[in-house]
N, C-alpha and C. Protein backbone atom coordinates (compact mmCIF):
# COMPACT_ATOMS: atom_id res chain seq x y z
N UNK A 1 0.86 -1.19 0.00
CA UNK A 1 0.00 0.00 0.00
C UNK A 1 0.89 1.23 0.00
N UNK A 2 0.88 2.08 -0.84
CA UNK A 2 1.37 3.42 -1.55
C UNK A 2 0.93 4.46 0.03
N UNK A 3 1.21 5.56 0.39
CA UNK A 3 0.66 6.50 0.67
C UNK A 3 -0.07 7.35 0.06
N UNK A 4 -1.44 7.08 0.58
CA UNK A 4 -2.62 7.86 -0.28
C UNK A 4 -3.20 7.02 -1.16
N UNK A 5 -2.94 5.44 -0.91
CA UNK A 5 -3.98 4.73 -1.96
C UNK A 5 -4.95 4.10 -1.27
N UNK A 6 -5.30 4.90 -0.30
CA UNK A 6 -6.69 4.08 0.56
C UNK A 6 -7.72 4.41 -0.19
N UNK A 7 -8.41 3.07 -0.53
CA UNK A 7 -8.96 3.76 -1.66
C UNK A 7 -10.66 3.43 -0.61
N UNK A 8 -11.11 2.90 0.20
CA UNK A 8 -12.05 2.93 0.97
C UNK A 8 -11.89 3.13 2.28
N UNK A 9 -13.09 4.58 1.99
CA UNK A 9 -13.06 5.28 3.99
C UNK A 9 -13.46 3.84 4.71
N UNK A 10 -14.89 3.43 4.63
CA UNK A 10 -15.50 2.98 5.40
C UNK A 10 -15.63 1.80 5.26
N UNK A 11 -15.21 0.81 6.38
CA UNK A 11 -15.04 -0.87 6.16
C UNK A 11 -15.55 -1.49 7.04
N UNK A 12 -15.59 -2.83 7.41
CA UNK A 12 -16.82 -3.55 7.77
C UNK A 12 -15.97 -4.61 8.55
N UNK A 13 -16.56 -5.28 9.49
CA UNK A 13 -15.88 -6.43 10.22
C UNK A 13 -14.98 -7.37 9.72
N UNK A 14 -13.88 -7.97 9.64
CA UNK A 14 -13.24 -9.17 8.82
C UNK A 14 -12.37 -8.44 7.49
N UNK A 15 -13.05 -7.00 6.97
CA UNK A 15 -12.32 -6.57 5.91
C UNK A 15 -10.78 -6.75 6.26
N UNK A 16 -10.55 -7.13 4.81
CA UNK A 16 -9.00 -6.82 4.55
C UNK A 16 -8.51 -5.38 4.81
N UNK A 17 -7.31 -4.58 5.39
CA UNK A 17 -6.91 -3.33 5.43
C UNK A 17 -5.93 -3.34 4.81
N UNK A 18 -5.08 -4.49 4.90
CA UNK A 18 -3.44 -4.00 4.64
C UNK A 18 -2.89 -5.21 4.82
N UNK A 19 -1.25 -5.40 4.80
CA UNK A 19 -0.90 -6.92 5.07
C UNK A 19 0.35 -6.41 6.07
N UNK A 20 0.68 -7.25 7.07
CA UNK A 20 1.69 -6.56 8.63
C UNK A 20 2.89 -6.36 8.03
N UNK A 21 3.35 -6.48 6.44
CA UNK A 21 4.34 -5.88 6.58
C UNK A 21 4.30 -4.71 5.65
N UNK A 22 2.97 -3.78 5.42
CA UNK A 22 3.16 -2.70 5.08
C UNK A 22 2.57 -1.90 6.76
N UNK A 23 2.03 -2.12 7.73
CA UNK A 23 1.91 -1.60 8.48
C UNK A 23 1.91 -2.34 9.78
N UNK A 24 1.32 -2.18 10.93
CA UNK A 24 1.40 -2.41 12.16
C UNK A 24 -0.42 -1.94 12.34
N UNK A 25 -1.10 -3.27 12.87
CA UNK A 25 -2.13 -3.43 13.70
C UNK A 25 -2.41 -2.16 14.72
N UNK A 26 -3.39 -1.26 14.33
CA UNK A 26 -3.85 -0.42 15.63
C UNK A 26 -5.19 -0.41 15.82
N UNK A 27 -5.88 0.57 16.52
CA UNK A 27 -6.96 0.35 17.16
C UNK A 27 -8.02 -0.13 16.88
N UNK A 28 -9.12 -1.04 17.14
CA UNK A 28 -9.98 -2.06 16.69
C UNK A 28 -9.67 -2.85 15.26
N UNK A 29 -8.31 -3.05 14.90
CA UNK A 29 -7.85 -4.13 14.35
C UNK A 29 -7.44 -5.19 14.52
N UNK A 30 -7.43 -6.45 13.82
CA UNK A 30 -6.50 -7.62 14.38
C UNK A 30 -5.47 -7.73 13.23
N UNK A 31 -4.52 -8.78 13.56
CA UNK A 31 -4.03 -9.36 12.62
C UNK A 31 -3.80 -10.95 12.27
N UNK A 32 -4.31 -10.90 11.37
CA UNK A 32 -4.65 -12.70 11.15
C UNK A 32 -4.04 -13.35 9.82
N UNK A 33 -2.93 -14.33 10.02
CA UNK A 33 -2.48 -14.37 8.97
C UNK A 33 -1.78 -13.78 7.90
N UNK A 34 -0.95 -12.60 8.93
CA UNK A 34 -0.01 -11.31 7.57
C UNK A 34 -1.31 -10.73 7.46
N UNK A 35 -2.42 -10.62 7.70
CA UNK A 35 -2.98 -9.58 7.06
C UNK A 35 -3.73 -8.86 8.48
N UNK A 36 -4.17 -7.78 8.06
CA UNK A 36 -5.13 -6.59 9.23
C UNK A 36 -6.47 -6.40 9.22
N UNK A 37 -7.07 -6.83 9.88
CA UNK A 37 -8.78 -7.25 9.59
C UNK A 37 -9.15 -6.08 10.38
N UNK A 38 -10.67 -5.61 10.00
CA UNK A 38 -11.32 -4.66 11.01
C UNK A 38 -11.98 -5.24 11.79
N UNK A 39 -11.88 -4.77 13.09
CA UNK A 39 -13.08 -4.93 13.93
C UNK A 39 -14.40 -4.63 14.20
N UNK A 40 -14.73 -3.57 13.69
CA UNK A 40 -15.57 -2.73 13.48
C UNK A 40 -16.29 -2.58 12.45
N UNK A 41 -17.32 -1.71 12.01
CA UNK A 41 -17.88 -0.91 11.01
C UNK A 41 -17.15 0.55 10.91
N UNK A 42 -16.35 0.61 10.34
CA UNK A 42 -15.79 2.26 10.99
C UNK A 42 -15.11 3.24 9.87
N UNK A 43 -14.01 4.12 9.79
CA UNK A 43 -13.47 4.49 9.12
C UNK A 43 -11.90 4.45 8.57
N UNK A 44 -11.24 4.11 7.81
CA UNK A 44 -10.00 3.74 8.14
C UNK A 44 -8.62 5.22 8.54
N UNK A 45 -8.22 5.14 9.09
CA UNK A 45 -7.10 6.26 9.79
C UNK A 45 -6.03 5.15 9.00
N UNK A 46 -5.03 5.86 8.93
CA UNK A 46 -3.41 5.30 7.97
C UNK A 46 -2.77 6.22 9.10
N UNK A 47 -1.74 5.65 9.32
CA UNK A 47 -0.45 7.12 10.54
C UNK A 47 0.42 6.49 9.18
N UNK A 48 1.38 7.17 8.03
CA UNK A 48 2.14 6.76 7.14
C UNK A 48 3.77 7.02 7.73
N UNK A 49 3.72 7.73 8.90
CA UNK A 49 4.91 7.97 9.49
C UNK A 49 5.53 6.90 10.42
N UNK A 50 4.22 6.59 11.57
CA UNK A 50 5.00 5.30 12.21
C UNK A 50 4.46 3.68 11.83
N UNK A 51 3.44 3.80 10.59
CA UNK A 51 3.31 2.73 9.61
C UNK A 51 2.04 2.04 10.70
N UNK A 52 1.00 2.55 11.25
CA UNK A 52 -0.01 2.22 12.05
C UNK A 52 -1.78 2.11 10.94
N UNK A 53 -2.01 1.10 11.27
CA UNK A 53 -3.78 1.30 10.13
C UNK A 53 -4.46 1.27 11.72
N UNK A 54 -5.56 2.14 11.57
CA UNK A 54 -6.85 1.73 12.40
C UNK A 54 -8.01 2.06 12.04
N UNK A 55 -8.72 1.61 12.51
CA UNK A 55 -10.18 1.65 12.36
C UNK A 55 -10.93 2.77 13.19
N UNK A 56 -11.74 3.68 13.18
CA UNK A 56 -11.95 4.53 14.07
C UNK A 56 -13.52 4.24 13.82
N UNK A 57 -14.51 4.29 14.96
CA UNK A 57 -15.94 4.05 14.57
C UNK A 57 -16.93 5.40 14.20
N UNK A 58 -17.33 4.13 13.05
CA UNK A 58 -18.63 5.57 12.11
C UNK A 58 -19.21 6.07 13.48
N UNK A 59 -19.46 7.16 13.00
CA UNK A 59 -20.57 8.49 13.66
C UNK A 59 -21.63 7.72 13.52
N UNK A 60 -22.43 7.18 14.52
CA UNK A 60 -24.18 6.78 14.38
C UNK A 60 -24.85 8.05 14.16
N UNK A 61 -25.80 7.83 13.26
CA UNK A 61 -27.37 7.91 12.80
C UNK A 61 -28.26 8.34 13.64
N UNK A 62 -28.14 9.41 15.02
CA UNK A 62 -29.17 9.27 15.67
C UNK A 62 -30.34 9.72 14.84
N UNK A 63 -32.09 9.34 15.53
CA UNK A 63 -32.59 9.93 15.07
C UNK A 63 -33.06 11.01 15.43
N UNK A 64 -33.79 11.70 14.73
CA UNK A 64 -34.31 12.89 15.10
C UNK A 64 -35.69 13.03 16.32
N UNK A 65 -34.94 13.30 17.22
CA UNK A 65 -36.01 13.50 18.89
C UNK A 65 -35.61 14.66 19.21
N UNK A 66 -37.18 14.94 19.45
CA UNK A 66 -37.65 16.28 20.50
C UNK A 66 -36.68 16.59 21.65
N UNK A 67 -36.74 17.43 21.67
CA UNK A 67 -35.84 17.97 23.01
C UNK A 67 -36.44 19.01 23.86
N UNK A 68 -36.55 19.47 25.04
CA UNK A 68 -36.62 20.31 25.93
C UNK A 68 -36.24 21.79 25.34
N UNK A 69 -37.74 22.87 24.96
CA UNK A 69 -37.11 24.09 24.20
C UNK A 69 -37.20 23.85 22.85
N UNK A 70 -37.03 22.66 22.11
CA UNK A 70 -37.49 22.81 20.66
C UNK A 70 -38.56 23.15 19.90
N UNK A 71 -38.71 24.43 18.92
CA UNK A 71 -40.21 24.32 18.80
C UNK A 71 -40.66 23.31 17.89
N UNK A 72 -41.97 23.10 17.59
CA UNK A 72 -42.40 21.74 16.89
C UNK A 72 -43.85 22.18 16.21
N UNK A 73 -43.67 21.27 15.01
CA UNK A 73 -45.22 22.29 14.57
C UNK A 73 -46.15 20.57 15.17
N UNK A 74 -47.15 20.78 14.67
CA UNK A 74 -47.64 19.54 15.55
C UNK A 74 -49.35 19.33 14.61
N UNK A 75 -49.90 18.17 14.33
CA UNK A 75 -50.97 17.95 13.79
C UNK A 75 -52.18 17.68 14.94
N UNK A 76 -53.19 18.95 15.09
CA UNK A 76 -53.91 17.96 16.75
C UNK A 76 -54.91 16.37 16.46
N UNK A 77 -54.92 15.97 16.72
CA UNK A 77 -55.38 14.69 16.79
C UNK A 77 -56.68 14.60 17.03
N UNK A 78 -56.52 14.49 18.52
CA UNK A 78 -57.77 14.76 19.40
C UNK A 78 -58.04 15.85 20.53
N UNK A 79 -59.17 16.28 21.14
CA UNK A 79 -59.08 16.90 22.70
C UNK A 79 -59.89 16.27 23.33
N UNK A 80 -59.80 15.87 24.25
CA UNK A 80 -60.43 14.96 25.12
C UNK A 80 -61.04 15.88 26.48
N UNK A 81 -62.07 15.59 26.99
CA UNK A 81 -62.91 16.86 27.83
C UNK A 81 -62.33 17.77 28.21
N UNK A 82 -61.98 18.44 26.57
CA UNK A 82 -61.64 20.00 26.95
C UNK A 82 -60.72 20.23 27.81
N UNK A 83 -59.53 19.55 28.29
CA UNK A 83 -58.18 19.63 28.73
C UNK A 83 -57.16 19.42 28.34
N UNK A 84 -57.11 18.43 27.80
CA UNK A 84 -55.71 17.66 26.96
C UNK A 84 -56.07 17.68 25.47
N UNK A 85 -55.04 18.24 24.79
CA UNK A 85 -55.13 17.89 23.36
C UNK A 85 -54.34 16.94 23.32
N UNK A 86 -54.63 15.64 22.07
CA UNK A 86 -53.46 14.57 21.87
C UNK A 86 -52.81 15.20 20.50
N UNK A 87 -51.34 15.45 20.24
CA UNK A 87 -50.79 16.03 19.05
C UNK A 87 -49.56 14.81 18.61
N UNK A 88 -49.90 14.72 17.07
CA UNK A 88 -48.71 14.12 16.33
C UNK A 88 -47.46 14.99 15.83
N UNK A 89 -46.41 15.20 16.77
CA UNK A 89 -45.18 16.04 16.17
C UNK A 89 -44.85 15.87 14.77
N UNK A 90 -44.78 16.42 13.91
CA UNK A 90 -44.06 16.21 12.54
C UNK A 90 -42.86 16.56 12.16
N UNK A 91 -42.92 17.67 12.93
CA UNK A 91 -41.64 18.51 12.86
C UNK A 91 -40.58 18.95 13.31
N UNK A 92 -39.38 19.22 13.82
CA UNK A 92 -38.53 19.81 14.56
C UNK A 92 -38.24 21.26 13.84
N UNK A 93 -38.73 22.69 14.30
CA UNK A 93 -37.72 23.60 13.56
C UNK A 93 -36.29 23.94 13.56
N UNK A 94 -35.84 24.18 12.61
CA UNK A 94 -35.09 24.73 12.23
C UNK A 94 -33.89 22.91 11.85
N UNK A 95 -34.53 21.89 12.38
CA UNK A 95 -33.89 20.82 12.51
C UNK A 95 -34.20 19.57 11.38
N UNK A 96 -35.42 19.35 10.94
CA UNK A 96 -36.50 18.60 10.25
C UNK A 96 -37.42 18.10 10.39
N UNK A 97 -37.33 17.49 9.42
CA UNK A 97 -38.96 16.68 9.51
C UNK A 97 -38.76 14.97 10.09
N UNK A 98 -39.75 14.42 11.20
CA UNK A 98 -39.30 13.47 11.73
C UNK A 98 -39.97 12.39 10.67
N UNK A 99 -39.17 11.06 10.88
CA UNK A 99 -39.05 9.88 9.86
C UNK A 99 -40.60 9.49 10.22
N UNK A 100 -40.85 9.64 11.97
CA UNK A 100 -42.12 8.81 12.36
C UNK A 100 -42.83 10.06 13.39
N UNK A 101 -44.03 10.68 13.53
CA UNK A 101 -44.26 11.40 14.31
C UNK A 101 -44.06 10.70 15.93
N UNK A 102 -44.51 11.69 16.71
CA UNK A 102 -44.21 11.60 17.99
C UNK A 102 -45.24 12.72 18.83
N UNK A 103 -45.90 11.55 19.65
CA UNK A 103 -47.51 12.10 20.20
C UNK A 103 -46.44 13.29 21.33
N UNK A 104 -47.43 14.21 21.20
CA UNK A 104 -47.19 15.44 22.24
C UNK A 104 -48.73 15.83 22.94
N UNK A 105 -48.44 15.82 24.19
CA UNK A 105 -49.67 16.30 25.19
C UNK A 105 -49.67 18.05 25.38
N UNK A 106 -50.63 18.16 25.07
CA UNK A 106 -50.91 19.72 25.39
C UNK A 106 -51.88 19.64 26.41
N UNK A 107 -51.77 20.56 27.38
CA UNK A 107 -52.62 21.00 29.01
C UNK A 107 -53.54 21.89 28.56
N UNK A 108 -54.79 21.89 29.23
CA UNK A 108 -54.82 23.75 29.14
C UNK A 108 -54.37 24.97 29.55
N UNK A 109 -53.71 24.10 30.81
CA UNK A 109 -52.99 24.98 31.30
C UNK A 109 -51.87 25.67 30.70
N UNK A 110 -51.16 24.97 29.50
CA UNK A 110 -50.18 25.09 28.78
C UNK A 110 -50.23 25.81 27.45
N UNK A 111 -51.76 26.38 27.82
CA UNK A 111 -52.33 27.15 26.29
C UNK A 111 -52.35 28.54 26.47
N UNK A 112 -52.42 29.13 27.68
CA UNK A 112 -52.54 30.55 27.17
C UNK A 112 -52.13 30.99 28.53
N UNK A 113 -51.90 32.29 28.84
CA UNK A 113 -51.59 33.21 29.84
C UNK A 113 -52.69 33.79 30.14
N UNK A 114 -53.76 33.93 29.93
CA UNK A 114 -55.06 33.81 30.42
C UNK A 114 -55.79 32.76 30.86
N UNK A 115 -56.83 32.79 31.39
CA UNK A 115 -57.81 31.74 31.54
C UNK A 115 -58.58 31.15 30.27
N UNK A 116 -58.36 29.61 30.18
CA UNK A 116 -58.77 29.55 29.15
C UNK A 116 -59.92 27.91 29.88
N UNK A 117 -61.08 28.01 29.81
CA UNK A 117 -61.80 26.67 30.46
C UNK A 117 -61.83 25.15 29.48
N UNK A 118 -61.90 25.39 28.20
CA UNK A 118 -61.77 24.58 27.56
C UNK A 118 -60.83 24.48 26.03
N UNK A 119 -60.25 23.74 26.03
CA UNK A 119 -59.16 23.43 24.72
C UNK A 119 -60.17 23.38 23.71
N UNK A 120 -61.29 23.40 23.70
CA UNK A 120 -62.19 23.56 22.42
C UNK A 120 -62.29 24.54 21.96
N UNK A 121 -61.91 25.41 22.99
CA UNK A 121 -62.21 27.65 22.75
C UNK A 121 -61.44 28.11 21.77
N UNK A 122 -59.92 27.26 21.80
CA UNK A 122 -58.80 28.05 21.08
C UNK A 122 -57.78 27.03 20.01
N UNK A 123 -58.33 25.53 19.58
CA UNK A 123 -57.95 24.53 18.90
C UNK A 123 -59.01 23.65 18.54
N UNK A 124 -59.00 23.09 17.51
CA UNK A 124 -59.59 21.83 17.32
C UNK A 124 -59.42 20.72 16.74
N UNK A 125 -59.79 19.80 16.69
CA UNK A 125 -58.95 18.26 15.81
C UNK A 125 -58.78 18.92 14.28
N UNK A 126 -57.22 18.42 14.02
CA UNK A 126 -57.03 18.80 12.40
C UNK A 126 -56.37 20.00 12.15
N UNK A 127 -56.48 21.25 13.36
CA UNK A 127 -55.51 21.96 12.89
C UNK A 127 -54.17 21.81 13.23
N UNK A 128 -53.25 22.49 12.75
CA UNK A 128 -51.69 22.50 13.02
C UNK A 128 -51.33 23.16 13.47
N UNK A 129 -50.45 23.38 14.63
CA UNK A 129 -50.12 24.10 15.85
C UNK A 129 -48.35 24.03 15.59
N UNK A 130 -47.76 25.50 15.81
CA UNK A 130 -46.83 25.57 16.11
C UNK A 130 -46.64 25.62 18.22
N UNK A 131 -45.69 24.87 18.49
CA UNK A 131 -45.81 24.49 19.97
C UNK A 131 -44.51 24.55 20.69
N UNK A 132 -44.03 24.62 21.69
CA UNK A 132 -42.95 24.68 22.01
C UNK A 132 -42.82 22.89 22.92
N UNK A 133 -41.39 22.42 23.11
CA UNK A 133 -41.80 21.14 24.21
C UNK A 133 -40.76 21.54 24.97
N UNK A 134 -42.16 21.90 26.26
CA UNK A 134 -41.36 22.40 27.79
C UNK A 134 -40.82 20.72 28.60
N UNK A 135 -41.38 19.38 28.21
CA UNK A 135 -40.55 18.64 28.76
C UNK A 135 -40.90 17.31 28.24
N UNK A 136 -40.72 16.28 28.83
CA UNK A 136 -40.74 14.71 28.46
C UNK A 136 -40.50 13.65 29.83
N UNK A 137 -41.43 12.73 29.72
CA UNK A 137 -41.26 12.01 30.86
C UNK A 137 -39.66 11.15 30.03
N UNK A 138 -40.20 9.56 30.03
CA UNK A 138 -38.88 9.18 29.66
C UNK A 138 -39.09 8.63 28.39
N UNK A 139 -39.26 9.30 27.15
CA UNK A 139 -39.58 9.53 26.08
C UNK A 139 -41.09 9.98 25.41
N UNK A 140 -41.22 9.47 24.80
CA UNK A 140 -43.02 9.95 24.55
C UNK A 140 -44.42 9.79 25.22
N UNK A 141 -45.01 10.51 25.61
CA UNK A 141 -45.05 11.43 24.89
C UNK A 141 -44.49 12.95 25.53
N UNK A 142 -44.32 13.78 24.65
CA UNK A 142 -43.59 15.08 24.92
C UNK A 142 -44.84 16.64 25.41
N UNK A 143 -44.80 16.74 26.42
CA UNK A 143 -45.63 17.56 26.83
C UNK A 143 -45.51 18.87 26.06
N UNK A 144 -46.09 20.06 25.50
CA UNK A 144 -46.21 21.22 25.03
C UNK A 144 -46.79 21.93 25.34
N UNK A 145 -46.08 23.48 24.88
CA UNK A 145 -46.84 24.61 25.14
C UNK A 145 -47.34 25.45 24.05
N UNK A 146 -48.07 26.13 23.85
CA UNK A 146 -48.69 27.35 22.93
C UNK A 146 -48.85 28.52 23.57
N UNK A 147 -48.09 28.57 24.91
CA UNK A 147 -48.58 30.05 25.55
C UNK A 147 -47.30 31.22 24.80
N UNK A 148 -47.97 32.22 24.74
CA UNK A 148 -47.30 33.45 23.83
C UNK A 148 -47.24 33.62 22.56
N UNK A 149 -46.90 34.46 22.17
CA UNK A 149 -47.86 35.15 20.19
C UNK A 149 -47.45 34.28 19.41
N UNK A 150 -45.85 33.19 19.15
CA UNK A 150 -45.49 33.40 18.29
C UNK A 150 -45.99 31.65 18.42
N UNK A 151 -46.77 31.08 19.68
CA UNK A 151 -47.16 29.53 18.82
C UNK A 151 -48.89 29.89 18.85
N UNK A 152 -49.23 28.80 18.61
CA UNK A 152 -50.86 28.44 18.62
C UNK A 152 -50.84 27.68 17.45
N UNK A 153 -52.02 28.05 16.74
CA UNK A 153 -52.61 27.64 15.39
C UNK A 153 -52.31 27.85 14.03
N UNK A 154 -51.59 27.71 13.43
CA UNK A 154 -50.77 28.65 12.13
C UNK A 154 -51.49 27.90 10.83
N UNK A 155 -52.76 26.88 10.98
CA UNK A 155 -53.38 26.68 9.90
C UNK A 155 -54.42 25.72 10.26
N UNK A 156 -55.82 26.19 9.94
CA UNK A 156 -57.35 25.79 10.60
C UNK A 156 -58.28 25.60 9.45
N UNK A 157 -58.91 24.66 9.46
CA UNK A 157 -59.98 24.26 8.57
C UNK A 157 -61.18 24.50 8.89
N UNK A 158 -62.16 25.32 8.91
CA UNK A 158 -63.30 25.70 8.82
C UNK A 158 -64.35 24.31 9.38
N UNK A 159 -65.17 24.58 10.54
CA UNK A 159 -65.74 23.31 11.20
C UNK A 159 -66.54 22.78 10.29
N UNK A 160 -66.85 23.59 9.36
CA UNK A 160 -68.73 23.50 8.93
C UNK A 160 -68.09 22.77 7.42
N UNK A 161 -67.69 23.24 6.38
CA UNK A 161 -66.67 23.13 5.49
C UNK A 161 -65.82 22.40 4.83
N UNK A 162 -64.83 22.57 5.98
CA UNK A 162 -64.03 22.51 6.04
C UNK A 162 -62.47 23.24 5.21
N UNK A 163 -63.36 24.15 4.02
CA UNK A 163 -62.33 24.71 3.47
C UNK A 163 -60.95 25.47 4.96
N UNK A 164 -59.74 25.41 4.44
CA UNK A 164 -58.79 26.61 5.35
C UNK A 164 -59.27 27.66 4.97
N UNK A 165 -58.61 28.24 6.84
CA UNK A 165 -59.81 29.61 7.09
C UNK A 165 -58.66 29.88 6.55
N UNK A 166 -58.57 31.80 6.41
CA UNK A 166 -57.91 32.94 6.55
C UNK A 166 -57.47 33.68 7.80
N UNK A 167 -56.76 34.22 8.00
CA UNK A 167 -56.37 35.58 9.19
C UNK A 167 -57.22 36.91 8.38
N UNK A 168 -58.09 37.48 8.97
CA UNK A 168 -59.12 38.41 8.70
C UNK A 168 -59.34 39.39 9.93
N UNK A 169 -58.71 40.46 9.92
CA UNK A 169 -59.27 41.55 11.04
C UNK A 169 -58.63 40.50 12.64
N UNK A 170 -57.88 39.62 12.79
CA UNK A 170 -57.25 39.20 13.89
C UNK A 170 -58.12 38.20 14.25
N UNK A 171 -59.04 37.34 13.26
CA UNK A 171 -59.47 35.86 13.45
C UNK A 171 -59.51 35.50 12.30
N UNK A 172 -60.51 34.19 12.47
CA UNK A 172 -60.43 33.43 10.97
C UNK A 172 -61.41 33.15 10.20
N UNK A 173 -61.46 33.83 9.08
CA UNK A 173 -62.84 33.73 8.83
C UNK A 173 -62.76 32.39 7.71
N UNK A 174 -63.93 31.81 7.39
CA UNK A 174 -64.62 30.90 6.30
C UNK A 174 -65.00 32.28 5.52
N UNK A 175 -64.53 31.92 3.84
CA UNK A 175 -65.11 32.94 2.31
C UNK A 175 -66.30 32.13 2.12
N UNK A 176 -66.30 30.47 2.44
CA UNK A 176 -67.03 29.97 2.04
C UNK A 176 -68.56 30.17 2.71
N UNK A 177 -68.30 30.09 4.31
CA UNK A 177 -69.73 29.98 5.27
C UNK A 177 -69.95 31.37 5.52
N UNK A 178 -68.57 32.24 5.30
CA UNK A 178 -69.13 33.30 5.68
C UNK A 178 -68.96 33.64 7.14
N UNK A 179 -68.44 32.58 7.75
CA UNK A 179 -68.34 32.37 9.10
C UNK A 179 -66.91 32.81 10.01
N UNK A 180 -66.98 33.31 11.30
CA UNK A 180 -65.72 34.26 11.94
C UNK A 180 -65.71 32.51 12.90
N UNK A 181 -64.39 32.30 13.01
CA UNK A 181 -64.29 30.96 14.36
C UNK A 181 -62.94 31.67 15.23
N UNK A 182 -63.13 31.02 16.34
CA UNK A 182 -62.04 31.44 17.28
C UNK A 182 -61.00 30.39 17.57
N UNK A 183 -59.71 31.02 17.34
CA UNK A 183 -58.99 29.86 17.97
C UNK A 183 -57.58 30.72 18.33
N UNK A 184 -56.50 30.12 18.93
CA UNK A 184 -55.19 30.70 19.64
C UNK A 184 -54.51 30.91 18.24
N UNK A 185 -54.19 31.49 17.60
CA UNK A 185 -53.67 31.83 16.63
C UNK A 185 -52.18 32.85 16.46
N UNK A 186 -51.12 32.01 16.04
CA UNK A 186 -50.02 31.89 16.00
C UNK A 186 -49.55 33.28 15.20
N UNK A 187 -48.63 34.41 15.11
CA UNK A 187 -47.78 34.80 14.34
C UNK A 187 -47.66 34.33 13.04
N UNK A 188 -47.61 33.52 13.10
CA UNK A 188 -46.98 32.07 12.02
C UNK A 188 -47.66 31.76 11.37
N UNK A 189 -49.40 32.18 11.50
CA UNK A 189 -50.41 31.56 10.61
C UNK A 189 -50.30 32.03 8.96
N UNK A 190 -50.68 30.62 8.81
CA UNK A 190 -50.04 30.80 7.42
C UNK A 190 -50.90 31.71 5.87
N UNK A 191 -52.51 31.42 5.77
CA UNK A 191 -53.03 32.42 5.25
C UNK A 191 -53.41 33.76 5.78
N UNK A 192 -52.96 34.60 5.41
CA UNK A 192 -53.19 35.82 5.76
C UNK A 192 -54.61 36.34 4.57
């Protein structure tokens, strides 16, 4: 082996690397037979000075999970007597889009800085909520918030309808019913 003819980063358990008398066995390698096997799935490192091959391990794949503080846009699901919304995460901002959603609990308490008596007043099944996630037991589901301007509702379908409403005079109206509906409505909403 030349310096600089590695011609594959990434190698796999048992691969061939090299033979012991162009180099010397290093970290998660063996040597079996004159030759340098990997141990690993990993990447290959060459030292061409003191004649060392090793294997160094690939970077895993995590996937993409919610975190504490991330905002998340979120699909609502259900609300169940007007306290808990059930939400499917879709999203991470600024991070992506997740492979598989991930249920998020919304409170009512967790909806507004006012008094709010029922999660029916200011959401309903089907719209999409930008949300923040203030925490997580020990994985899902991820509790959320909508309190302050810039989360809530950023896109609502008309009850009666169902066409998407608009942002109109600081609610949402139906062109179709003709109709004004109320809900927590985000900065972020998307027809203006």
């Amino acid at each position: 082996m030349k310096e600089g003819s590695i011609k594959r980063d990434i190698v796999t358990p048992g691969e061939t690397l090299a033979v012991i008398e162009e180099f010397f066995p290093g970290e998660n390698t063996l040597e079996k037979k004159g030759e340098i096997r990997s141990l690993i799935v990993g990447l290959i490192q060459a030292d061409f000075n003191r004649r060392v091959i090793s294997v160094r391990k690939a970077r895993k794949n995590r996937p993409l999970l919610p975190e504490p503080g991330d905002v998340i846009y979120a699909l609502v699901q259900t609300v169940k007597d007007g306290v808990i919304a059930i939400n499917d995460i879709i999203e991470i901002e600024n991070k992506g889009v997740l492979s598989v959603p991930f249920t998020g609990i919304l409170h009512v308490s967790e909806s507004s800085s006012s008094y709010v008596k029922s999660l029916y007043e200011i959401l309903r099944p089907g719209d999409f909520i930008r949300a923040v996630v203030v925490g997580r037991m020990k994985g899902p589901p991820y509790r959320l918030s909508i309190k302050g301007r810039d989360f809530g509702v950023i896109l609502a379908r008309c009850n009666f309808c169902l066409r998407y409403l608009r942002l109109k005079g600081g609610q949402l109206y139906c062109g179709r019913c003709k109709t004004t509906l109320r809900r927590k409505i985000s900065l972020y909403y998307l027809f203006k």
